[in-house]
Protein backbone atom coordinates (compact mmCIF):
# COMPACT_ATOMS: atom_id res chain seq x y z
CA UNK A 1 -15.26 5.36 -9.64
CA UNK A 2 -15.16 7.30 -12.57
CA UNK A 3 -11.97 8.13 -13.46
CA UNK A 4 -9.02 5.84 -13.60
CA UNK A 5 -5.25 6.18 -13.03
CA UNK A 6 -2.84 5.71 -15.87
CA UNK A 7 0.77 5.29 -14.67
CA UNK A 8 4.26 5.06 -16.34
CA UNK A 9 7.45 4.30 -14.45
CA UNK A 10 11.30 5.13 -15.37
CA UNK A 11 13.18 3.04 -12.71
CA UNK A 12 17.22 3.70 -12.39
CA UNK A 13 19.24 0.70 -11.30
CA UNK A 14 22.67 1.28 -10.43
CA UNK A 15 24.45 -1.06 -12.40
CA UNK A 16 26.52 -3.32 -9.82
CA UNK A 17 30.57 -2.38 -11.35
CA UNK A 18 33.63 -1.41 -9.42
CA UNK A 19 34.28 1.55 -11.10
CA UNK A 20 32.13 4.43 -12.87
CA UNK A 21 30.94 4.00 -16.43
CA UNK A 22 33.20 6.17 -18.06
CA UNK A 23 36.63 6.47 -15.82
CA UNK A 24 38.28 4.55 -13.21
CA UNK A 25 36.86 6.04 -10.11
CA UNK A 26 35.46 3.52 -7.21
CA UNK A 27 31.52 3.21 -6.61
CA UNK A 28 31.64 2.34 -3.33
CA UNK A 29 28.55 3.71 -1.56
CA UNK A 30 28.86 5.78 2.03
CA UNK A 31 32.58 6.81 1.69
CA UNK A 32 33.70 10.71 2.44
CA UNK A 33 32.18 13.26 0.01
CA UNK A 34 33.95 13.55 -3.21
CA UNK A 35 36.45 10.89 -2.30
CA UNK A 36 36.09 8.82 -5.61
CA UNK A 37 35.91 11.62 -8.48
CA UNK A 38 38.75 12.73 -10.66
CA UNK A 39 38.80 15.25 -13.99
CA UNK A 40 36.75 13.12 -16.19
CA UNK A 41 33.71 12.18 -13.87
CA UNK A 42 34.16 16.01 -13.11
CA UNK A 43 33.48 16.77 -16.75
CA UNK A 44 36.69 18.62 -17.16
CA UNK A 45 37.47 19.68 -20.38
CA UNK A 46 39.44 17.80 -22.69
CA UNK A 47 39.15 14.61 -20.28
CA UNK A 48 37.78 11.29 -23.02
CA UNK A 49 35.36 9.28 -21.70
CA UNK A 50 35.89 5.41 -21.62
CA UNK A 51 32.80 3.11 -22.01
CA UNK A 52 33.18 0.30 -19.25
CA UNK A 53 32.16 -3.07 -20.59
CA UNK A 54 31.29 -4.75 -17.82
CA UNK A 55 28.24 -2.24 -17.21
CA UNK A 56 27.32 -2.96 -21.44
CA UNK A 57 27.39 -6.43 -20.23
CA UNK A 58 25.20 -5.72 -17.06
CA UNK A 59 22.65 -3.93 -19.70
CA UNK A 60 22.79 -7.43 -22.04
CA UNK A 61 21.70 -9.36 -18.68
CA UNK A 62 18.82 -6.62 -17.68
CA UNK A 63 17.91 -6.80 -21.53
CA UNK A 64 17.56 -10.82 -21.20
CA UNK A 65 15.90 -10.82 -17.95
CA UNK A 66 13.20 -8.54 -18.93
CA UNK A 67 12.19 -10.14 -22.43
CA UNK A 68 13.58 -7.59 -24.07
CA UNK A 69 14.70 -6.64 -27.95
CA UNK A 70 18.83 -6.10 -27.67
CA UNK A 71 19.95 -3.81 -30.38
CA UNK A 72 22.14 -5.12 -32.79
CA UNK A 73 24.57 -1.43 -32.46
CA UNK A 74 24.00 1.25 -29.49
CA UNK A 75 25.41 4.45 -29.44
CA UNK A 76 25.70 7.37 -26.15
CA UNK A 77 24.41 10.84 -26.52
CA UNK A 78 24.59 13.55 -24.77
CA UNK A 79 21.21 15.34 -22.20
CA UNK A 80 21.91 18.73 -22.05
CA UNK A 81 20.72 20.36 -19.07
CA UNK A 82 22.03 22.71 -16.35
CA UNK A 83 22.03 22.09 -12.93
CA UNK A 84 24.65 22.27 -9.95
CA UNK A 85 25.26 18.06 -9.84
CA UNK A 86 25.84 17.72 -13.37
CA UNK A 87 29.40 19.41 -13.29
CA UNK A 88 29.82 19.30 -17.47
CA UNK A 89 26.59 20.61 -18.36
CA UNK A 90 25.09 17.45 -20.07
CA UNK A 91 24.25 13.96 -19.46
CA UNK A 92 25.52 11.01 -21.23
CA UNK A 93 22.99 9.29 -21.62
CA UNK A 94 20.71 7.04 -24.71
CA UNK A 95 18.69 8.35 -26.74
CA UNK A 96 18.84 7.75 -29.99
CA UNK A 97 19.84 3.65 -30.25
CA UNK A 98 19.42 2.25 -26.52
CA UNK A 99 20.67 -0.78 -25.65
CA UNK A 100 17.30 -2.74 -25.84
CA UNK A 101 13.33 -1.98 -26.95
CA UNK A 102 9.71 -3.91 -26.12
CA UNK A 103 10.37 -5.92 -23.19
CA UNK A 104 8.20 -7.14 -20.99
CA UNK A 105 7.16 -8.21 -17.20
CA UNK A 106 3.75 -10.12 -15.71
CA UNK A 107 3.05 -9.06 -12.68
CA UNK A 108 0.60 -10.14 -10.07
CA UNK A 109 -1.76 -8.62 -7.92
CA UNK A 110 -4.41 -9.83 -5.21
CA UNK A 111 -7.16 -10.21 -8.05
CA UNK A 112 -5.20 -9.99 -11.62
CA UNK A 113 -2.11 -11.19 -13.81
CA UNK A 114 -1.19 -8.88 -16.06
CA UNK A 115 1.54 -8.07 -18.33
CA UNK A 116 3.65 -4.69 -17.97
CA UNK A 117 5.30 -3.82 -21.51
CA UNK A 118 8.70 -1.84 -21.66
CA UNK A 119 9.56 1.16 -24.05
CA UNK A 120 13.25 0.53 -23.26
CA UNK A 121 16.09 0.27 -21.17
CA UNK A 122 19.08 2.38 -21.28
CA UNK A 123 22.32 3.21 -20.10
CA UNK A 124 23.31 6.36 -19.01
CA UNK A 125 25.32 8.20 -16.05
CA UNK A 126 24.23 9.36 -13.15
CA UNK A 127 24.52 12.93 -11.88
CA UNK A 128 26.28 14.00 -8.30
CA UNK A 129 24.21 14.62 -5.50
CA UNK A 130 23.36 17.98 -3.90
CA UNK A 131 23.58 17.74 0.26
CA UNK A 132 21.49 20.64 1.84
CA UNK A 133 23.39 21.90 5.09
CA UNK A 134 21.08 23.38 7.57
CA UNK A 135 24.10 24.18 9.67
CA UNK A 136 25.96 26.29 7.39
CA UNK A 137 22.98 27.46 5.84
CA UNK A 138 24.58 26.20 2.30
CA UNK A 139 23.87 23.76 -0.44
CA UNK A 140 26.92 21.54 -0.67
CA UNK A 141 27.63 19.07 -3.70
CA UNK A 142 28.76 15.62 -3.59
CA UNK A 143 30.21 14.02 -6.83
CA UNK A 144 30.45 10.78 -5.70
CA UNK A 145 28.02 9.61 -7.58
CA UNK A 146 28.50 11.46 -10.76
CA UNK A 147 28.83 8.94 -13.71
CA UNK A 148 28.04 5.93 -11.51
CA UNK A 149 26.30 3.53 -14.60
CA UNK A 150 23.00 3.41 -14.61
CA UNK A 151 20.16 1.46 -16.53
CA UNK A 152 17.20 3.34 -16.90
CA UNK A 153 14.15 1.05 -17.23
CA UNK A 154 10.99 2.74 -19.15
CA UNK A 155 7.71 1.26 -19.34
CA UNK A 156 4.38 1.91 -21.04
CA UNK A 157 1.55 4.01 -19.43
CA UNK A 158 0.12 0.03 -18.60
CA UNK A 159 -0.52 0.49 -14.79
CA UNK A 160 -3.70 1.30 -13.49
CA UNK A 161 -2.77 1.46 -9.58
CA UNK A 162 -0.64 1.67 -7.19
CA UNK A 163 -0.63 -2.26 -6.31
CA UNK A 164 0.52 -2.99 -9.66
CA UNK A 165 3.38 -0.29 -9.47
CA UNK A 166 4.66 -2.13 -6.43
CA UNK A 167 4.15 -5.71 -7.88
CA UNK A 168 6.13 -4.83 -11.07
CA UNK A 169 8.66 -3.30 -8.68
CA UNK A 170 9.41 -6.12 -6.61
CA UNK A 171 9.28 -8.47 -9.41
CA UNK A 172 12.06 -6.23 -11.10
CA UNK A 173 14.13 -5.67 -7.94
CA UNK A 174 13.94 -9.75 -7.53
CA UNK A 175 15.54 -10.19 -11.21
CA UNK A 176 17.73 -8.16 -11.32
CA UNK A 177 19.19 -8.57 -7.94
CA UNK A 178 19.57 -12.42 -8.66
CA UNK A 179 20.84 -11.73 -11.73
CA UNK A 180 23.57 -9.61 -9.51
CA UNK A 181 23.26 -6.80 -11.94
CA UNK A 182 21.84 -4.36 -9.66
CA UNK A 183 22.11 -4.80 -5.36
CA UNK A 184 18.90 -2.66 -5.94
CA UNK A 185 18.57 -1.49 -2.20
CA UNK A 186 16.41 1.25 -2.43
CA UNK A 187 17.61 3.13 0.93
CA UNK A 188 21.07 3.37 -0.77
CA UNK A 189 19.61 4.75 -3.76
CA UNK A 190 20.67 2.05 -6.28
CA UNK A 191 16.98 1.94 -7.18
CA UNK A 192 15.10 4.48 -7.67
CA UNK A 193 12.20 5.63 -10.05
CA UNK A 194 10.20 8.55 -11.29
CA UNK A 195 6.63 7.79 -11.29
CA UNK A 196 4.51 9.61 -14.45
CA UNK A 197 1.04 9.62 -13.24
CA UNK A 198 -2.48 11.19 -15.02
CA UNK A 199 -6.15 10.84 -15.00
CA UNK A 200 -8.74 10.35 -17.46
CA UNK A 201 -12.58 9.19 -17.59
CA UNK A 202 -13.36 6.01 -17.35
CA UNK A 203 -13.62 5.15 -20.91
CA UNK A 204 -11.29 7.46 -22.28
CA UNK A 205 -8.57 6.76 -24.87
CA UNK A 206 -6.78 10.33 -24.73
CA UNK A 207 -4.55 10.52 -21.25
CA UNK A 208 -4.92 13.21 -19.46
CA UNK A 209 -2.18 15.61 -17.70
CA UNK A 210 0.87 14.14 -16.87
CA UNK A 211 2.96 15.28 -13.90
CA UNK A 212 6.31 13.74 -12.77
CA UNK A 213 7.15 12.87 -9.30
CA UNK A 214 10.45 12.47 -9.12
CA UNK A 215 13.07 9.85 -7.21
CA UNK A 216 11.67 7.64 -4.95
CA UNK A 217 12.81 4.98 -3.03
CA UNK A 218 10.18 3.42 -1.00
CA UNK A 219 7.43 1.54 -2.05
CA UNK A 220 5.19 2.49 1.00
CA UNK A 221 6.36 5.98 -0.06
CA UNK A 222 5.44 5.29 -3.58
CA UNK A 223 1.90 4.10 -2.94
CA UNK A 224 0.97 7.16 -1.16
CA UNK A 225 2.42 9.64 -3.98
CA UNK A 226 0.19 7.83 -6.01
CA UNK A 227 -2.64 7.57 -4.09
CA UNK A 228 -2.47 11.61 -3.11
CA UNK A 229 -1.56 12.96 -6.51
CA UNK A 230 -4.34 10.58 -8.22
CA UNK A 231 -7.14 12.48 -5.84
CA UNK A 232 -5.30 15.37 -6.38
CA UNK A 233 -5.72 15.10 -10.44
CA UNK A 234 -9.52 13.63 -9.88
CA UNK A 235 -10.52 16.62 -7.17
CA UNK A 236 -8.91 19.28 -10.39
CA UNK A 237 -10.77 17.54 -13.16
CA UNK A 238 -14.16 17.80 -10.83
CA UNK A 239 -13.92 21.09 -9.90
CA UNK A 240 -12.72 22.47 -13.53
CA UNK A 241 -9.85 24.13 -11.98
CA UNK A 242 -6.57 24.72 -14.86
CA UNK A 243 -4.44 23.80 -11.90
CA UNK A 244 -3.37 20.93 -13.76
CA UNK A 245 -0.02 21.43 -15.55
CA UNK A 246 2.21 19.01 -16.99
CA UNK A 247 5.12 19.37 -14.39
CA UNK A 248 7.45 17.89 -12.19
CA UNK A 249 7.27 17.17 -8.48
CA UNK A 250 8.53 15.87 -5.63
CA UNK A 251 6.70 13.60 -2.97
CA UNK A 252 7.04 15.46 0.82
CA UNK A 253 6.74 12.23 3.25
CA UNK A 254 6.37 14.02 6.35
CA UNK A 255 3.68 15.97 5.02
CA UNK A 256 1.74 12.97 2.63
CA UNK A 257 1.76 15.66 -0.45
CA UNK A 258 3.46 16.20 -3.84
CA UNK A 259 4.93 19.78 -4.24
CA UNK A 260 5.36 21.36 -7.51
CA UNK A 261 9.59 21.47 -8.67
CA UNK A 262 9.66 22.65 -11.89
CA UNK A 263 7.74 22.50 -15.58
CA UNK A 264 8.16 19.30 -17.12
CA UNK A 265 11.17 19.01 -20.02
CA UNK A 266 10.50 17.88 -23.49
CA UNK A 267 12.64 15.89 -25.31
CA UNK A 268 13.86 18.99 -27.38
CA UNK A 269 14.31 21.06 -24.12
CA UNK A 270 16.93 18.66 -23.73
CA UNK A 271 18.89 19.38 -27.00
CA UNK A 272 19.99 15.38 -27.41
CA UNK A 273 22.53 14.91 -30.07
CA UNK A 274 25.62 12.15 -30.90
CA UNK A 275 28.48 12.04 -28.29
CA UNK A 276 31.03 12.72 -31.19
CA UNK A 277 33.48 10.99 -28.78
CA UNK A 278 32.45 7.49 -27.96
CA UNK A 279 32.11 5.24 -31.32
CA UNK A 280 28.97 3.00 -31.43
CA UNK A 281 29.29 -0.47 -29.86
CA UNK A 282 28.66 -3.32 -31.69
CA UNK A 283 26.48 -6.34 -30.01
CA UNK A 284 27.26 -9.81 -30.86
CA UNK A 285 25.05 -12.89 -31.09
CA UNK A 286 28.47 -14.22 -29.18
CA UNK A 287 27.98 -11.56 -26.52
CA UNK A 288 24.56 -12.11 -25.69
CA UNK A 289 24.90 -15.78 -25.18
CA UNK A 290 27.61 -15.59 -23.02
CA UNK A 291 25.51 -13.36 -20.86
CA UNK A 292 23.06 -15.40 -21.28
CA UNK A 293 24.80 -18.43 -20.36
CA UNK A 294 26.18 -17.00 -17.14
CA UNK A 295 22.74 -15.94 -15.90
CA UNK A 296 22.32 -17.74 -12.31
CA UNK A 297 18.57 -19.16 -11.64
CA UNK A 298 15.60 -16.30 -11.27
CA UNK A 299 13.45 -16.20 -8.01
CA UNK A 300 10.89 -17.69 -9.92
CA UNK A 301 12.83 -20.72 -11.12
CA UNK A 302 14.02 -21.31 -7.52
CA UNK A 303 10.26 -20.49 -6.01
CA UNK A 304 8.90 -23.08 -8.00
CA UNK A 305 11.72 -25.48 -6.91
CA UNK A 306 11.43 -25.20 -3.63
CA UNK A 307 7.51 -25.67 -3.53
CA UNK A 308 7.33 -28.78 -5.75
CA UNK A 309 10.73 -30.40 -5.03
CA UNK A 310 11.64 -29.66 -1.92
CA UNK A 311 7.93 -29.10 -0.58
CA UNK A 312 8.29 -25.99 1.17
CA UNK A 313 5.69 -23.33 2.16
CA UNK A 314 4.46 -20.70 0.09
CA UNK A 315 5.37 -18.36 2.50
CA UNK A 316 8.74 -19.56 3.54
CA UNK A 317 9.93 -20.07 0.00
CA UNK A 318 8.69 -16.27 -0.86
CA UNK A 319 10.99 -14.57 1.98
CA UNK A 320 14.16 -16.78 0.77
CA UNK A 321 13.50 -16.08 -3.06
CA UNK A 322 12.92 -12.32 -2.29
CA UNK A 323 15.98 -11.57 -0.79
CA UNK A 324 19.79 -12.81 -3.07
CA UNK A 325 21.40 -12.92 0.17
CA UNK A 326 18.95 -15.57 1.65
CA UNK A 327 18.55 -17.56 -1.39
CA UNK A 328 22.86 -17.91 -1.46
CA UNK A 329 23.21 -18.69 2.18
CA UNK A 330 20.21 -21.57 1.68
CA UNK A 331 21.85 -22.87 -1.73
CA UNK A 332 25.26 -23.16 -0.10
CA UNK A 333 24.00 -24.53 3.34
CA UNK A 334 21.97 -26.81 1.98
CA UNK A 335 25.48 -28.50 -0.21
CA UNK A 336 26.26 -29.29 3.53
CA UNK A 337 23.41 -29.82 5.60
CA UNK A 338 20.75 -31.60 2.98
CA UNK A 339 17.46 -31.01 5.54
CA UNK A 340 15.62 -28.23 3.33
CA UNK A 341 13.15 -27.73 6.06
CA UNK A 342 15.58 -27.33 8.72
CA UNK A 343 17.75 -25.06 6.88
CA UNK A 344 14.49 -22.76 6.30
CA UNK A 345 13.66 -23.05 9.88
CA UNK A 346 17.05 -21.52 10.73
CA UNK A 347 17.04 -18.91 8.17
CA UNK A 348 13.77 -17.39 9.18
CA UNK A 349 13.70 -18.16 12.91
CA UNK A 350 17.05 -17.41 14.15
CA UNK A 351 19.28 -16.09 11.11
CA UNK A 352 16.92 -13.05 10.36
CA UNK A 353 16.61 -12.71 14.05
CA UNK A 354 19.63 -11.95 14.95
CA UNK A 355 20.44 -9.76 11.99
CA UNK A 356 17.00 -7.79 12.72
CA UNK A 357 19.16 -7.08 16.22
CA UNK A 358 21.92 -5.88 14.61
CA UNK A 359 19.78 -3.53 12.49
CA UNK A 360 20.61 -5.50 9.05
CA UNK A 361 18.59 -6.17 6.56
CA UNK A 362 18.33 -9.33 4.88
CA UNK A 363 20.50 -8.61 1.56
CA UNK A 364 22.94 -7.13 4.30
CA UNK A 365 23.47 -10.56 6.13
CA UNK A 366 26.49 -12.47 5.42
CA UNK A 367 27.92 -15.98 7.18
CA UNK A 368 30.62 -18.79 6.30
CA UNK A 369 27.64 -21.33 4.65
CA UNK A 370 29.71 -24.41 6.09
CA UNK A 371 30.29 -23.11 9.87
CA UNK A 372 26.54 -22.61 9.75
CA UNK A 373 25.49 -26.20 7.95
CA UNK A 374 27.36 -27.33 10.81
CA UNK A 375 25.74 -25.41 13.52
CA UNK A 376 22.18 -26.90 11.96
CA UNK A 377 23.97 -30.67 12.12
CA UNK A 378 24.83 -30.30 15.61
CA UNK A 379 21.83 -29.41 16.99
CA UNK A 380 20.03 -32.14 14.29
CA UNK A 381 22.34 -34.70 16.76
CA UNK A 382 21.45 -33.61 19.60
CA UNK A 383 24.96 -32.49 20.41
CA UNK A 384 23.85 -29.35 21.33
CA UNK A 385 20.73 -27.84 22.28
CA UNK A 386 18.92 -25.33 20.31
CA UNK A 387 19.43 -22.40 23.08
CA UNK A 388 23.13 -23.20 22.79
CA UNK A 389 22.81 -23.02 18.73
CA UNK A 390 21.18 -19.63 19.10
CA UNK A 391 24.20 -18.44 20.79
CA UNK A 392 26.41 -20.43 19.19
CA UNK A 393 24.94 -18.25 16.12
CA UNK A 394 25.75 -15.15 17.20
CA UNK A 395 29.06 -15.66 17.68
CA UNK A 396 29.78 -17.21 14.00
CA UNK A 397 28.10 -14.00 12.73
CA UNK A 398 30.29 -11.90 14.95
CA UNK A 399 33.63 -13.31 15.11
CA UNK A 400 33.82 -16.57 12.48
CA UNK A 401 34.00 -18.76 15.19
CA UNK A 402 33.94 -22.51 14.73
CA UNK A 403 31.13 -24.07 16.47
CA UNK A 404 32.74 -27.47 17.02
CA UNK A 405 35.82 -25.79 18.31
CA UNK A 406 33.75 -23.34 20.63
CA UNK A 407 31.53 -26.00 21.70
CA UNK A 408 34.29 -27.93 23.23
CA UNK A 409 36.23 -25.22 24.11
CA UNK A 410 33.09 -23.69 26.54
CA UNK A 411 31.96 -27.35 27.60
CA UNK A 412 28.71 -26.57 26.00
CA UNK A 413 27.56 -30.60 24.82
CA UNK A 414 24.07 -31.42 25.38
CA UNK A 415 23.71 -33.39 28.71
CA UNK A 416 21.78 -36.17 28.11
CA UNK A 417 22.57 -38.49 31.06
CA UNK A 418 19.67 -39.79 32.34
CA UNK A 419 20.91 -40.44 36.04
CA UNK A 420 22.12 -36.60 36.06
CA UNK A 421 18.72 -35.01 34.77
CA UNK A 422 16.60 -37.10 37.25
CA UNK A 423 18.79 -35.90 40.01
CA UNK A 424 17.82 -32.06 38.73
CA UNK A 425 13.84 -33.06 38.13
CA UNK A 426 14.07 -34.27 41.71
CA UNK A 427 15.82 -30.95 43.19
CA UNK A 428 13.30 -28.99 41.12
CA UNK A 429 10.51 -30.94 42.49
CA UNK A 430 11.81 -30.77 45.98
CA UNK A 431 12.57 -27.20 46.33
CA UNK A 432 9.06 -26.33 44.14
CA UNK A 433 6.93 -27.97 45.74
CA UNK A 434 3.74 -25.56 45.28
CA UNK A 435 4.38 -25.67 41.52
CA UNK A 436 4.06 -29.51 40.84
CA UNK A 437 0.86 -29.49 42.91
CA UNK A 438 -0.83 -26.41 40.88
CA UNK A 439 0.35 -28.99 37.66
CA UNK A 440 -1.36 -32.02 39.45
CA UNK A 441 -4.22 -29.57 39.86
CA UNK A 442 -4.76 -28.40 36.55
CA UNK A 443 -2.75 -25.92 35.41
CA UNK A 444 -0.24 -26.66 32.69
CA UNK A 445 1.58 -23.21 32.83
CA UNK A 446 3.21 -24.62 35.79
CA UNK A 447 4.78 -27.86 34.06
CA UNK A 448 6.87 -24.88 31.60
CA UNK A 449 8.08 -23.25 35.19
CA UNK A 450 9.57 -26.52 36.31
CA UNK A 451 11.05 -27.34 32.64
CA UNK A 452 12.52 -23.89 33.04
CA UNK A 453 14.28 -24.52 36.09
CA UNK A 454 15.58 -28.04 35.49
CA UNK A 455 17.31 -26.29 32.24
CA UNK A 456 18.97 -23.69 35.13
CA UNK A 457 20.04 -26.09 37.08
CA UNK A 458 21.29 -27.81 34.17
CA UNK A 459 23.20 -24.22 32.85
CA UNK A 460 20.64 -24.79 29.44
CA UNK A 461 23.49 -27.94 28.72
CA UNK A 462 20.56 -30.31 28.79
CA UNK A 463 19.03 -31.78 26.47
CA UNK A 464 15.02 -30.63 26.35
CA UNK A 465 13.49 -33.31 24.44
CA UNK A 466 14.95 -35.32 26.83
CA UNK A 467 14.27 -33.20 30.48
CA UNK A 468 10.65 -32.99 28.80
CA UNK A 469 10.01 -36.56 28.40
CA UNK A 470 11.57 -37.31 31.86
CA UNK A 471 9.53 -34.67 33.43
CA UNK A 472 6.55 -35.44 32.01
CA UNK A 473 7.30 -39.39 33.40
CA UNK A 474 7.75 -38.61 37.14
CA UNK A 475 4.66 -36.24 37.36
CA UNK A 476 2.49 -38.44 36.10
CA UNK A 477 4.26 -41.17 38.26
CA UNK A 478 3.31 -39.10 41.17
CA UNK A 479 -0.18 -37.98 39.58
CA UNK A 480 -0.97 -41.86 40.01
């Protein structure tokens, strides 16, 4: 009690463009190693690099979604460091005039708001990817990846735990994912961040000694780096140990501890200067409202919208605003089918159900909006039953079916003669006997038995609001 943490976090967002930053090649994530690289990603000599303007653009949109200062001119500079991913040697990166300065995020926790201040963001390229091969007893390198765009978004040592680090990170996954400049699915890698952690007195203005722990992508693993390598600092300081180094480290999740990498870089160990080869880009009050202009609504916009207007939960409003995916299938559903509610209902009950069986996540799912408004407006009829819509569901998702045409195709309708389900209640009755006298008796997990097998006998066709009501008649008719 103390000591307290001091944190700082440099998050990398890969910047959601077609091709790399500086050349042509694809970005596609999970293709064949070093299928999309050619001799200027490769940091051939004598290969130019080529800014792409659509990931400047992308940087205008994180800049404006983040309260940040845009700069009026940025410039690219070059990181030079050795190491077997970075095939030229150096890093293009920002140093010097970065796209935008002092931005800012509130975040809240279970007992505080609090506001998160940003040094900067900036653009630079990422490096390849090294692929240890147990096999072959090798270290193999992908390039893939090399010069992929990247923002890089720096705070201020303003955290004080590890609840606020994940706060400020799902509040800045959640803009800039609806924003669509980043898909920001950390198990891909397209977000990522280095977490600079030390300790100091309670009290204290001076921090204390920083270490680095490097790339990660999961905020569960990301609370218990912090967590370990804050007792870790607090156990050194207490037992006046000179352990403490300013260094860099990875997190080892099998074994809950941070292992020591390497010393921790200065900024001079980098030897930053001017990329003599790409000119300074000019940002125009134009530019920035056009970007500004084309900015969708933010989860929080949407959030509020959908608790005041539309009266939804807390809850059910929070799952569709944290996910892009969710929120666009609920917009676009709800042009076509205008029952909020019901539209929720679907999403969360049976949408994310079916995807969680097909091991997808939510920002994975994708359906045609329409097919599925009309799925929700044929059970609201009664035109089918909701069993039938469940598997009515699957089907859209796996082959684009539509449900009207499958429907009448399967002789799926909702039965809701009344002559046809009494003849089934009576069957049901007749042939389970025992079971409508334990109801008559007392106990009422025998009434969802016989609803059970008048929906057999029925092939699930029927209707259950109605085999319910009807049910529920002729027992108490023979009750009396």
């Amino acid at each position: 009690m103390n000591y307290e943490t001091v944190i700082g976090l440099e998050t990398h967002i890969e910047l959601a463009t077609k091709s790399k930053l500086f050349c042509a090649c694809a970005t596609t994530f999970g293709v064949d190693a070093n299928e999309n690289i050619c001799p200027a990603c490769m940091g051939m000599p004598g290969m130019t690099a080529v800014t792409n303007y659509h990931a400047v653009t992308l940087g205008i949109a994180a800049a404006l979604v983040t309260n940040s200062e845009i700069a009026a001119t940025m410039t690219f500079d070059k990181k030079s460091y050795f190491y077997p991913d970075l095939p030229g040697g150096y890093q293009i990166t920002q140093m010097f005039a970065p796209i935008c300065r002092n931005g800012w995020l509130d975040i809240k926790t279970a007992t505080a708001t609090r506001r998160i201040t940003l040094k900067q963001i900036h653009i630079e390229e990422d490096a390849g990817k090294l692929v240890h091969d147990i096999v072959a007893g090798a270290t193999l390198v992908d390039f893939n990846r090399a010069s992929v765009p990247l923002a890089e978004i720096v705070t201020n040592p303003d955290f004080r735990s590890a609840e606020e680090v994940v706060a400020y990170l799902e509040k800045l996954r959640s803009l800039l994912s609806f924003a669509g400049i980043s898909d920001c699915k950390m198990q891909e890698g397209s977000m990522r961040c280095d977490v600079n952690i030390s300790v100091r007195k309670v009290g204290d203005v001076t921090f204390g000694t920083r270490t680095e722990i490097k790339n990660m992508n999961s905020l569960r693993a990301i609370t218990r780096a912090i967590e370990y390598e804050s007792e870790r600092h607090i156990d050194a300081l207490e037992s006046g140990s000179n352990e403490l180094i300013q260094e860099t480290r990875r997190w080892d999740d099998g074994k809950g501890i941070t292992v020591a990498m390497r010393d921790k870089e200065d900024a001079a160990d980098y030897r930053y200067f001017p990329n003599p080869e790409l000119l300074p880009i000019t940002i125009s009050d134009e530019w920035i409202d056009s970007v500004r202009a084309s900015l969708p609504e933010s989860a929080e916009a949407k959030y509020t919208r959908m608790t005041t207007q539309m009266g939804l939960s807390d809850y059910d409003s929070r799952i569709i605003t944290g996910s892009r995916a969710l929120s666009q299938i609920f917009d676009e559903t709800l042009r076509d089918f205008s029952k909020p509610k019901d539209v929720v209902n679907w999403i969360m009950v049976e949408l994310l159900s079916v995807a969680k069986g097909d091991n997808k996540g939510e920002d994975d799912i994708s359906i045609d909006s329409k097919k599925f408004a009309k799925l929700i407006s044929l059970v609201d009829q009664g035109v089918i039953n909701r069993t039938i819509g469940k598997e009515i569901l699957v089907k859209i998702l796996a082959d684009d079916i539509d449900p009207e045409k499958y429907i009448a195709a399967h002789g799926l309708a909702s039965i809701t003669d009344s002559s046809f389900i009494t003849r089934l209640i009576d069957e049901v009755m007749s042939e389970y006997a025992a079971s409508v006298a334990e109801y008559l008796g007392g106990n009422e997990k025998a009434y969802g038995f016989l609803v059970g097998q008048v929906m057999r006998k029925a092939e699930r066709k029927a209707d259950p609001k109605t085999v319910n009501e009807m049910l529920r008649a002729e027992l108490k008719r023979r009750a009396n």
